[in-house]
Protein backbone atom coordinates (compact mmCIF):
# COMPACT_ATOMS: atom_id res chain seq x y z
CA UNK A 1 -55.84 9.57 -52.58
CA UNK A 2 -53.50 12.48 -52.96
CA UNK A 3 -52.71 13.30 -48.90
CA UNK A 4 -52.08 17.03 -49.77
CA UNK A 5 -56.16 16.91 -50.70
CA UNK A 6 -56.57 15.49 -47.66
CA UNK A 7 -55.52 18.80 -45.94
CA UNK A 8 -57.89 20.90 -47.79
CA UNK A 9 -55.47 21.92 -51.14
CA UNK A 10 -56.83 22.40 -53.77
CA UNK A 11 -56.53 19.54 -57.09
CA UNK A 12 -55.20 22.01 -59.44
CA UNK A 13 -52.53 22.40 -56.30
CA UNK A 14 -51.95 19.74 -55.64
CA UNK A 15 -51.39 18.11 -58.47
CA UNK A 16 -48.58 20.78 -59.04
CA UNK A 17 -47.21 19.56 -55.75
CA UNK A 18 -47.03 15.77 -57.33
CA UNK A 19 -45.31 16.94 -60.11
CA UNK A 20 -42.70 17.90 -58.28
CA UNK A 21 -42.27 14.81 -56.37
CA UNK A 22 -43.85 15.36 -53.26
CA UNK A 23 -45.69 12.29 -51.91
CA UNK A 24 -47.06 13.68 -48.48
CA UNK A 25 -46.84 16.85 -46.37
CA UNK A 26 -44.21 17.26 -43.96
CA UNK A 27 -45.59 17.53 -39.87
CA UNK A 28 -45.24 21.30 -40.31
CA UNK A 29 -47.58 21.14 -43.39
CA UNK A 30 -49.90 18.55 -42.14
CA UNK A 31 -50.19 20.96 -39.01
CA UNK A 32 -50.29 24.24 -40.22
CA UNK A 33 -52.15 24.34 -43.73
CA UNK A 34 -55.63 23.84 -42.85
CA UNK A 35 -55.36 26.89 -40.32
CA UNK A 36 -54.00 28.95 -43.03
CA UNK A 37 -56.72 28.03 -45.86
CA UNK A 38 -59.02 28.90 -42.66
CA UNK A 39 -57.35 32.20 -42.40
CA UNK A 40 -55.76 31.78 -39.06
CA UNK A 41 -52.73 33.36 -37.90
CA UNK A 42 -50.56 30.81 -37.24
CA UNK A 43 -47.41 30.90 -35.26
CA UNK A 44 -45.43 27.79 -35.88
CA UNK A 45 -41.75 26.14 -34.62
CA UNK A 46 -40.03 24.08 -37.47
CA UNK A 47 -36.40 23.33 -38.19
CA UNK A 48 -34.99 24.89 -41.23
CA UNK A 49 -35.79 22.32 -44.33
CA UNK A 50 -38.71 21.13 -42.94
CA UNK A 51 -41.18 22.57 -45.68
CA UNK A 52 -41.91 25.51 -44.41
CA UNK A 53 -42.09 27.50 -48.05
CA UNK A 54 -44.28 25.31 -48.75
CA UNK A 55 -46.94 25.41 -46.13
CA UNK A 56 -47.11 29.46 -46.38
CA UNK A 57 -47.24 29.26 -50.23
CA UNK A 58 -50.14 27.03 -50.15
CA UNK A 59 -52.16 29.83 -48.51
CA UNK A 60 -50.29 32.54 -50.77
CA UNK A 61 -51.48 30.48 -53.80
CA UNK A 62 -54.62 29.62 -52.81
CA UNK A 63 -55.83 33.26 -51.74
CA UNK A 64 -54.27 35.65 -53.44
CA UNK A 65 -56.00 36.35 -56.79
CA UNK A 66 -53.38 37.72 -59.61
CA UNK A 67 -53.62 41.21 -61.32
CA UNK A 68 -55.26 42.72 -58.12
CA UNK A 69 -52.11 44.84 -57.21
CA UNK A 70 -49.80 43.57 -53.87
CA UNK A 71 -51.39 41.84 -51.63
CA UNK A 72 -48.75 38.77 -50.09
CA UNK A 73 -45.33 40.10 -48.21
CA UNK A 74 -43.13 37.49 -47.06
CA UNK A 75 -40.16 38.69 -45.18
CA UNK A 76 -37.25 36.88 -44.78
CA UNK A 77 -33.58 37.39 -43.13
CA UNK A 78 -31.50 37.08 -46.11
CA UNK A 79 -30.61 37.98 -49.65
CA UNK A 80 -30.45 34.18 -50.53
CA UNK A 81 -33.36 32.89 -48.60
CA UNK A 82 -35.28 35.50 -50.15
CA UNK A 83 -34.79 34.21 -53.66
CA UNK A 84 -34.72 30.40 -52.84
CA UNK A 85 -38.58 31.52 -51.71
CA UNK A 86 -39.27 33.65 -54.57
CA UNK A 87 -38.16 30.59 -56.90
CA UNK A 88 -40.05 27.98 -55.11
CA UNK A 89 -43.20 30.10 -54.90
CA UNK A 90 -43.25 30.94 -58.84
CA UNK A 91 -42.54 27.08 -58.84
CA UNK A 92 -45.55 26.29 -56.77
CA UNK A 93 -47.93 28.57 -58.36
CA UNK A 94 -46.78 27.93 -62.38
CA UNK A 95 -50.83 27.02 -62.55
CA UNK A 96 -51.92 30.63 -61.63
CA UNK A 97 -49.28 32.47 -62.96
CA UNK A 98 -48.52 34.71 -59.97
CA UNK A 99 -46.36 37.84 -60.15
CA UNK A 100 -43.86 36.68 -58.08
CA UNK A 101 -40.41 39.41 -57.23
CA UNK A 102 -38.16 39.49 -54.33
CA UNK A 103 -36.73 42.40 -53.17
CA UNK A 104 -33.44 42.66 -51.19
CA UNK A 105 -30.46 44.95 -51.32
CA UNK A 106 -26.90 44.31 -52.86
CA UNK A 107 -28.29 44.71 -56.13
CA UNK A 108 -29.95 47.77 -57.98
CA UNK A 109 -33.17 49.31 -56.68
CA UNK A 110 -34.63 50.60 -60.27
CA UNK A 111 -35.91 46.95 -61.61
CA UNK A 112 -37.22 46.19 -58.18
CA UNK A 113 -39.09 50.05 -58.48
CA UNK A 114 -39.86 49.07 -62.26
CA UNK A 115 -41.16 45.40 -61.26
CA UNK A 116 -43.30 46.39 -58.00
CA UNK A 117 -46.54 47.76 -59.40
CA UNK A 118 -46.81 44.86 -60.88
CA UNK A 119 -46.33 42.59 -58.26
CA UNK A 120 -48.76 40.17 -56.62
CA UNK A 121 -46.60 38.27 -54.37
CA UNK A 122 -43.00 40.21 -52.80
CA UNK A 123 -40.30 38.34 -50.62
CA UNK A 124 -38.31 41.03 -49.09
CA UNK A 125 -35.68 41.59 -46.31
CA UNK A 126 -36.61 44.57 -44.23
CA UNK A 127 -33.83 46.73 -44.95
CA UNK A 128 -34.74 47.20 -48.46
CA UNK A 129 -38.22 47.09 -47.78
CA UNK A 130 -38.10 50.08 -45.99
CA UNK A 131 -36.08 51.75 -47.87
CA UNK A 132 -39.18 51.35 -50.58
CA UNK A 133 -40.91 52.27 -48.27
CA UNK A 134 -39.24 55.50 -47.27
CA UNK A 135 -39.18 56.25 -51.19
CA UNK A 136 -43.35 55.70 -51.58
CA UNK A 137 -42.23 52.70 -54.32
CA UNK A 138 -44.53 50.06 -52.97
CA UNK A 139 -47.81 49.91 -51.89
CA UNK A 140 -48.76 48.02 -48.82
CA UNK A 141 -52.48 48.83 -48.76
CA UNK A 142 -53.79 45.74 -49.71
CA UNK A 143 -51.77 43.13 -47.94
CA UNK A 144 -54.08 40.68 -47.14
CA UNK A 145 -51.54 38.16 -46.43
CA UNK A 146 -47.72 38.79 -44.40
CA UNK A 147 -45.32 36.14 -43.56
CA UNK A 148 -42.20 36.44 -41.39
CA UNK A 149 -40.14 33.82 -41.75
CA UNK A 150 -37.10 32.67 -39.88
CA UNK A 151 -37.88 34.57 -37.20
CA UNK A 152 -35.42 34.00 -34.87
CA UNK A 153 -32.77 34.86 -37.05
CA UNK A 154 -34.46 38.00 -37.67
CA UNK A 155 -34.30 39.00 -34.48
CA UNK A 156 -30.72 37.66 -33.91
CA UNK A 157 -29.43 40.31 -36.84
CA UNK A 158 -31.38 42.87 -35.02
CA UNK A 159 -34.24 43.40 -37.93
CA UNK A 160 -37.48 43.86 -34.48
CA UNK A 161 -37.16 47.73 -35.08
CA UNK A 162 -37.69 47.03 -38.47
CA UNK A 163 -40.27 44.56 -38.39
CA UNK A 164 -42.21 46.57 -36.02
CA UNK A 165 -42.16 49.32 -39.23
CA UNK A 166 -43.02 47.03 -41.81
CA UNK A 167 -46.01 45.53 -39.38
CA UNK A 168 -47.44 48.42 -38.53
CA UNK A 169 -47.42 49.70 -42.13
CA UNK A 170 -49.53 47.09 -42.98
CA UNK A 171 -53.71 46.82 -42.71
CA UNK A 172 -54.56 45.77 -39.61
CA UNK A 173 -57.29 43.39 -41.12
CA UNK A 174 -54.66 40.46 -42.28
CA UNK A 175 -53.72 37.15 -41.65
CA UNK A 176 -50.41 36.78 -40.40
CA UNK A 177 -47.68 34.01 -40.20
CA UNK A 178 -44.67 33.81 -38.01
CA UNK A 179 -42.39 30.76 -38.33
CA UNK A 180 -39.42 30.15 -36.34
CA UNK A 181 -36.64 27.32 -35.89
CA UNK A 182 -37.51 28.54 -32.06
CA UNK A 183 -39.76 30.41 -30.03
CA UNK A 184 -38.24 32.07 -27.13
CA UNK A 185 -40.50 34.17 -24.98
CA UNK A 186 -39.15 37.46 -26.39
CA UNK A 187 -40.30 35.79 -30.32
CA UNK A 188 -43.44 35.04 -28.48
CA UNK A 189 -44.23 38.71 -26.44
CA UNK A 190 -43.46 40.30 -30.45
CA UNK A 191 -45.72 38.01 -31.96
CA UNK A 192 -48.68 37.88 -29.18
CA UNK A 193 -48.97 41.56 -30.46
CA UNK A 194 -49.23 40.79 -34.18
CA UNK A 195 -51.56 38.16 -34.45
CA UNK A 196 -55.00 37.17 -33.22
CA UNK A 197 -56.17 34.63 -31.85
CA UNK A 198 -52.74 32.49 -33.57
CA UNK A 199 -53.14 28.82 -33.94
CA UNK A 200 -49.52 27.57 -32.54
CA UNK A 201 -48.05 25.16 -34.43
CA UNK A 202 -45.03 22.44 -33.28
CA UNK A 203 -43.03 20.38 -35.64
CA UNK A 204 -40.41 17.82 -35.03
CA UNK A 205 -36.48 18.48 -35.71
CA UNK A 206 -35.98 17.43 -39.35
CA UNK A 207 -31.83 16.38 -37.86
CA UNK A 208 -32.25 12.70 -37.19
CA UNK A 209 -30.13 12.59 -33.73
CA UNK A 210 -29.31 8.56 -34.28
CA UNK A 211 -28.03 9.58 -37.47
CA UNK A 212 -25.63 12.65 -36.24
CA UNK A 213 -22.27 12.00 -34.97
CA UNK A 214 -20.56 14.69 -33.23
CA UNK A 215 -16.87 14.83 -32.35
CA UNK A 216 -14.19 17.36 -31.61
CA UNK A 217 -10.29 18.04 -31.53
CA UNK A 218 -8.54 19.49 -29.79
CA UNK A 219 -6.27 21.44 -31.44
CA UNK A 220 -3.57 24.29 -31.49
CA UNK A 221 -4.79 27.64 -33.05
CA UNK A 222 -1.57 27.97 -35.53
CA UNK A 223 -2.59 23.73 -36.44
CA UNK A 224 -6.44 23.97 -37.12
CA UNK A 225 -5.82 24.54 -40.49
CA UNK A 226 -3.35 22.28 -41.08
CA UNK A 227 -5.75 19.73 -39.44
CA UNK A 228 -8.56 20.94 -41.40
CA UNK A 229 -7.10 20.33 -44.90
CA UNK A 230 -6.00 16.98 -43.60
CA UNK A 231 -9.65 16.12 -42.37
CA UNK A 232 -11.17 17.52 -45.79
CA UNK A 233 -8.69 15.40 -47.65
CA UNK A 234 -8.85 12.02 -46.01
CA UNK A 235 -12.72 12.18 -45.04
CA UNK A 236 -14.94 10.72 -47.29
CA UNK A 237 -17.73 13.25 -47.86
CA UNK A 238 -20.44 14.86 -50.33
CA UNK A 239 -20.65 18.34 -49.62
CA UNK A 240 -18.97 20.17 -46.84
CA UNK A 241 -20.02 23.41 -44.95
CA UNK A 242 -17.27 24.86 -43.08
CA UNK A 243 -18.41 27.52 -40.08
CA UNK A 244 -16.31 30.60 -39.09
CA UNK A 245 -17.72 33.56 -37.23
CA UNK A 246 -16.50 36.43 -38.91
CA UNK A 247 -16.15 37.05 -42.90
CA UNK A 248 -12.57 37.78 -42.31
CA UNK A 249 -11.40 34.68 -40.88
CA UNK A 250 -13.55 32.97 -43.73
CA UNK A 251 -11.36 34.79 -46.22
CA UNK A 252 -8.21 33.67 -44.76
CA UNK A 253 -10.00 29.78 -44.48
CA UNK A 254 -10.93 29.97 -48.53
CA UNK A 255 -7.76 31.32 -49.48
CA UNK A 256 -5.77 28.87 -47.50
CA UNK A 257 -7.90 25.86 -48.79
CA UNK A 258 -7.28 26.96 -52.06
CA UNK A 259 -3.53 27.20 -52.13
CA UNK A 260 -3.57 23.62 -51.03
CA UNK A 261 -5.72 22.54 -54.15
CA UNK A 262 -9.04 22.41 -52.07
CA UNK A 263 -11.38 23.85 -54.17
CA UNK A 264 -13.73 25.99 -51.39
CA UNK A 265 -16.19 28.38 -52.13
CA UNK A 266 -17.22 31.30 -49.85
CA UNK A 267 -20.34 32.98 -48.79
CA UNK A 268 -20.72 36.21 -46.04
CA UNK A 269 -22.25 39.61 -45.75
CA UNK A 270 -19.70 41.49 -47.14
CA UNK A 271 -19.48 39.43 -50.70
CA UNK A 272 -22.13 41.03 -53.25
CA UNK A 273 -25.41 39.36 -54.46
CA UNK A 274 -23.23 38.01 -57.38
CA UNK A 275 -20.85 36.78 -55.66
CA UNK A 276 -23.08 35.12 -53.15
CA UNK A 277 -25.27 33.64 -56.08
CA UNK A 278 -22.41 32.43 -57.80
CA UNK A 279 -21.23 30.80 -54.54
CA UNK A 280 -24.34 29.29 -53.53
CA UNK A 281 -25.23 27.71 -57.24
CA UNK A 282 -21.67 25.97 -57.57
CA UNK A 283 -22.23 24.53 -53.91
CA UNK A 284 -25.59 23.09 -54.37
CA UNK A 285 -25.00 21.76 -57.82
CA UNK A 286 -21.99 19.65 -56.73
CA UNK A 287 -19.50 21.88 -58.98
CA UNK A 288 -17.66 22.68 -55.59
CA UNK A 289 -17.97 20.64 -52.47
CA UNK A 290 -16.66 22.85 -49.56
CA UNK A 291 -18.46 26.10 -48.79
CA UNK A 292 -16.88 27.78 -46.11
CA UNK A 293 -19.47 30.15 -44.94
CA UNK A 294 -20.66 32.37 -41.80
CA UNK A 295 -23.76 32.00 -40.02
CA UNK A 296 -25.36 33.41 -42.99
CA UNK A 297 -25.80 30.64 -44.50
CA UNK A 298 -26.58 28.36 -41.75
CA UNK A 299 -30.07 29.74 -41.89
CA UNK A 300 -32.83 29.26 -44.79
CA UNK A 301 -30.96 27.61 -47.37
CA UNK A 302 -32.71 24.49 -48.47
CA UNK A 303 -29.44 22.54 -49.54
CA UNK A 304 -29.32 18.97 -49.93
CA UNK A 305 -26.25 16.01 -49.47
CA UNK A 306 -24.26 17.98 -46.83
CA UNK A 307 -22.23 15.43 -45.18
CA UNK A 308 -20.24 16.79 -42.72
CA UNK A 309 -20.01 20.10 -40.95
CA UNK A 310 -16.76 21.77 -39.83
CA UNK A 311 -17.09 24.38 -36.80
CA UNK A 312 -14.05 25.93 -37.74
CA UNK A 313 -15.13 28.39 -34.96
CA UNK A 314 -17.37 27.60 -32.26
CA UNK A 315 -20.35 30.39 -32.31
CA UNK A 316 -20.93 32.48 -28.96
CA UNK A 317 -24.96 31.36 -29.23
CA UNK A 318 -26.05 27.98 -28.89
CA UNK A 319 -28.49 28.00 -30.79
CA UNK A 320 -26.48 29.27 -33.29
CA UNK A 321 -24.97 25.94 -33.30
CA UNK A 322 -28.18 24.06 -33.67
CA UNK A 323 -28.97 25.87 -36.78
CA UNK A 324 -25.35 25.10 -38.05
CA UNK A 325 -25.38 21.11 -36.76
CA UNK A 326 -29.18 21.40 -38.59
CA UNK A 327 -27.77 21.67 -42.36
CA UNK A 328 -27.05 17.79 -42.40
CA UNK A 329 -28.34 14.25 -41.28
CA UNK A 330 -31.72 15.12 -42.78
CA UNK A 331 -33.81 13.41 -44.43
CA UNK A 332 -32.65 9.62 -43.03
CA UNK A 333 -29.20 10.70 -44.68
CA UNK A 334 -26.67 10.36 -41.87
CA UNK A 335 -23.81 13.50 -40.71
CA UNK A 336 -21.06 14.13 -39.62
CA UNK A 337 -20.21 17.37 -36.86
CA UNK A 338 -16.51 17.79 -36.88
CA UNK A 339 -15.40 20.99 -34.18
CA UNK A 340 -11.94 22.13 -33.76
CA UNK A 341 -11.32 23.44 -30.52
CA UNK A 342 -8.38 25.94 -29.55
CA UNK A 343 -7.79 27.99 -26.88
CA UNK A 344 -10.66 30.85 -27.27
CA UNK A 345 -13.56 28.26 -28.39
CA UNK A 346 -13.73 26.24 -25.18
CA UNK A 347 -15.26 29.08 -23.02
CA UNK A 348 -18.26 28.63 -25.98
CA UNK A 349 -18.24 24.91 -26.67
CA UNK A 350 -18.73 24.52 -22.67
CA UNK A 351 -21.82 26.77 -22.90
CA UNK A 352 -23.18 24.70 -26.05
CA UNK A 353 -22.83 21.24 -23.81
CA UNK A 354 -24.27 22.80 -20.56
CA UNK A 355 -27.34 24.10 -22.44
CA UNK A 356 -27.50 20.44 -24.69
CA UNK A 357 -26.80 18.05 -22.09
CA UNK A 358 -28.33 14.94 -24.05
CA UNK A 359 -25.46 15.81 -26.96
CA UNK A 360 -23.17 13.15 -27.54
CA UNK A 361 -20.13 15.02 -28.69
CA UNK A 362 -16.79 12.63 -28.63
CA UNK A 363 -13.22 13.15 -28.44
CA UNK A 364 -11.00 11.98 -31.02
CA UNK A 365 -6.84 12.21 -31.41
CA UNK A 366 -5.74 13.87 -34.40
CA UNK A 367 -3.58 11.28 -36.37
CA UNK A 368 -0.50 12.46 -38.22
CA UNK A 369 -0.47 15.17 -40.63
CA UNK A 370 1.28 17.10 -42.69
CA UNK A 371 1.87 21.13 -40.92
CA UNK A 372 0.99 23.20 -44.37
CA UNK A 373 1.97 26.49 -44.99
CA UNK A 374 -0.19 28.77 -44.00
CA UNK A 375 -1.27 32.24 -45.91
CA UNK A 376 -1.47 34.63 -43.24
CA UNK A 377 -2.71 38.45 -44.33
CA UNK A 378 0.42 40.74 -43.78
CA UNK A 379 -1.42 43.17 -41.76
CA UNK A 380 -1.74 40.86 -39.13
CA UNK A 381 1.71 40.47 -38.82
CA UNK A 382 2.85 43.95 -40.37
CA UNK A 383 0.74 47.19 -39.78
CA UNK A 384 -1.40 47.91 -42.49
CA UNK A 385 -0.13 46.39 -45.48
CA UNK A 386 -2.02 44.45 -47.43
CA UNK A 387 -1.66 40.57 -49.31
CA UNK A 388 -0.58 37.27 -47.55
CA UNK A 389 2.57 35.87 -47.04
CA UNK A 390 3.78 32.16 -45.84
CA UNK A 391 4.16 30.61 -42.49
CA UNK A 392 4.93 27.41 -40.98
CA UNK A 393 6.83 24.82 -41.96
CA UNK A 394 6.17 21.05 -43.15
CA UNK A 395 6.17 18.02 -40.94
CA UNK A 396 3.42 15.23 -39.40
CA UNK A 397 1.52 16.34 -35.93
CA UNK A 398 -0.12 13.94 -34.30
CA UNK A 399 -3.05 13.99 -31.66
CA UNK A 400 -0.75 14.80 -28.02
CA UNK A 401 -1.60 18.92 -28.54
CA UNK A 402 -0.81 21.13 -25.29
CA UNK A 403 -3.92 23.26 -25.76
CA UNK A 404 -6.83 23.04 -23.30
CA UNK A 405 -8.24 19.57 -22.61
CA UNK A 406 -10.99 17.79 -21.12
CA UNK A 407 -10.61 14.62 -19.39
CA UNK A 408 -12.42 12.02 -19.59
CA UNK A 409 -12.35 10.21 -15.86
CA UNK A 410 -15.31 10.50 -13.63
CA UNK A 411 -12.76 13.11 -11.45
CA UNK A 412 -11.26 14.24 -13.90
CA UNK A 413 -13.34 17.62 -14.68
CA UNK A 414 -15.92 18.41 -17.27
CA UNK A 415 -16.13 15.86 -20.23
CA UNK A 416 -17.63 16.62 -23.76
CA UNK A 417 -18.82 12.91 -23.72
CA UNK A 418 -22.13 13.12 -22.74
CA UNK A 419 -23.85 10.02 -23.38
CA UNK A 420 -26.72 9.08 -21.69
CA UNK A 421 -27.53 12.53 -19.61
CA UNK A 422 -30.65 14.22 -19.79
């Protein structure tokens, strides 16, 4: 017997569902459908990739009846996680043939105003949602059904004033889903006063931990790149997300990369939809197999075969490192965590291990290579002008750095080897 039946889908469903391939429902679908076909609020935890789309868009599909004006509103952090829902929604439901738009900003507002009285099902970030909102374009009257999803990440990017807009523009008489990758008490106070009477719902992390190795080098600041390219070149690897924390030093990683025949792709805020798109689709379809990327992207993005992740940058939230570590050993694939630590990302990495004490993060010397040169932008050398010029010179470097260092011997201070502790 089909074991999406089991949970109460419906055949015509779930037969769509076995088209695609899926065999059985993932622990956050087993838990959390049959509350939603109830009508429950749910509130459920569940790692990024876990199926998440999925469980909401069973009750989406299942309830909401097409031609009969607006009446689902999923809200989601991003531009791109937006449309990867939209997609796998229209995918889900090709049986009822939903109205399906997302709506998001970085592109033009007049299709999205053309396309919205239309619309059964929306997938929206709350920026431009309000801003439709502000402009009397959509028309939130009958939403029966309203999803937030990701919403830790909402919250991170400071969307709660927002969200407490869009929620309270919407009838009080709805069900109401809240999924999150983790509930800390200030995701639980919000959503106490937006649900009633939620089921909660837990889920496994999809990361298999036996299947994650973790190491890190240390490394001089002027070197990481050099070390980087060497890593990137010698490791062997499918795809390869590479983690900075701000768009700028991203640029200066991509260009870099490129110049020494890497061929990266980028993704950040300050790129347009296009350009983000464009990034995104060569990176998941194999066509480029380094993304270099801010935490934008560490978020939402159901991408498969990523190998090995490169904290080119340690972030200042550790959490913000699960989400990052989260993108590979999935699915009984295994990953590889590779951080490069120089003198400003120990203060964070510490923080990450004191908060993660079971992690087993391990040191490992650099072997030789080759110092490139480096692009540097000239305003960081030269006022305000703009472009890049060279740096650095060529020769090997091996693993005996001067930068900051944790030993290894039980009196030794703190060690990043954490085997065994709990």
């Amino acid at each position: 017997m089909n074991k999406f039946k089991e949970i109460g889908i419906s055949s015509a469903l779930s037969n769509t569902i076995e088209k695609m391939g899926f065999e059985e429902p993932t622990q956050i679908q087993e838990k959390s459908i049959p509350f939603i076909l109830k009508g429950r609020d749910v509130i459920g935890e569940s790692a990024t990739g876990s199926g998440k789309t999925l469980a909401f868009g069973c009750g989406i599909i299942e309830k909401v009846v097409p031609g009969k004006g607006l009446q689902a509103l999923v809200l989601t952090p991003t531009r791109e996680l937006a449309e990867q829902v939209k997609e796998s929604l229209i995918t889900f439901s090709e049986n009822k043939k939903l109205n399906i738009i997302s709506v998001y900003g970085g592109v033009s507002m007049n299709p999205q105003i053309q396309n919205l009285p239309k619309a059964d099902v929306v997938v929206a970030t709350p920026g431009r949602l309000l801003d439709h909102m502000n402009r009397k374009t959509i028309n939130l009257s009958k939403i029966s059904f309203l999803v937030i999803d990701e919403a830790d990440r909402m919250f991170d990017m400071g969307f709660i004033v927002d969200l407490r807009k869009i929620l309270n523009a919407c009838p009080r008489e709805r069900q109401t889903l809240f999924f999150s990758a983790t509930l800390a008490h200030k995701i639980k106070d919000f959503t106490g006063r937006y649900t009633k009477n939620p089921a909660m719902v837990f889920a496994e992390k999809m990361v298999d931990p036996g299947k994650l190795n973790q190491v890190y080098y240390d490394v001089l600041k002027d070197e990481k790149l050099s070390l980087l390219a060497h890593l990137l070149q010698n490791e062997k690897t499918d795809l390869a997300m590479i983690f900075c924390n701000t768009r700028r030093t991203v640029n200066f990683v991509v260009k870099n990369l490129r110049a020494n025949k890497i061929d990266a792709k980028e993704i950040h805020g300050g790129l347009s939809q296009y350009e983000r798109t464009k990034s995104i689709d060569a990176f998941s379809n194999g066509k480029a197999n380094v993304l270099v990327c801010t935490d934008v992207a560490a978020r939402g993005l159901d991408i498969n075969n990523v190998s090995h992740i490169y904290n080119y940058e340690i972030p200042s939230y550790p959490n913000d490192y699960i989400h990052r570590i989260g993108r590979t050993a999935r699915a009984g694939e295994e990953g590889m965590v590779i951080n490069l630590l120089s003198g400003e990302d120990h203060k964070n990495f510490s923080i990450i291990i004191n908060k993660h004490r079971s992690f087993d993060i391990v040191k490992e010397a650099a072997s030789d290579y080759k110092r490139i040169k480096t692009l540097i932008p000239r305003n960081q050398r030269y006022g305000n002008r703009t472009g890049y010029r060279e740096r650095g010179r060529s020769g090997s470097y091996g693993g005996g750095h001067n930068g900051h260092r944790y030993n290894n011997g039980p009196n030794n201070g703190r060690s990043y080897h954490n085997r065994g502790r709990s």
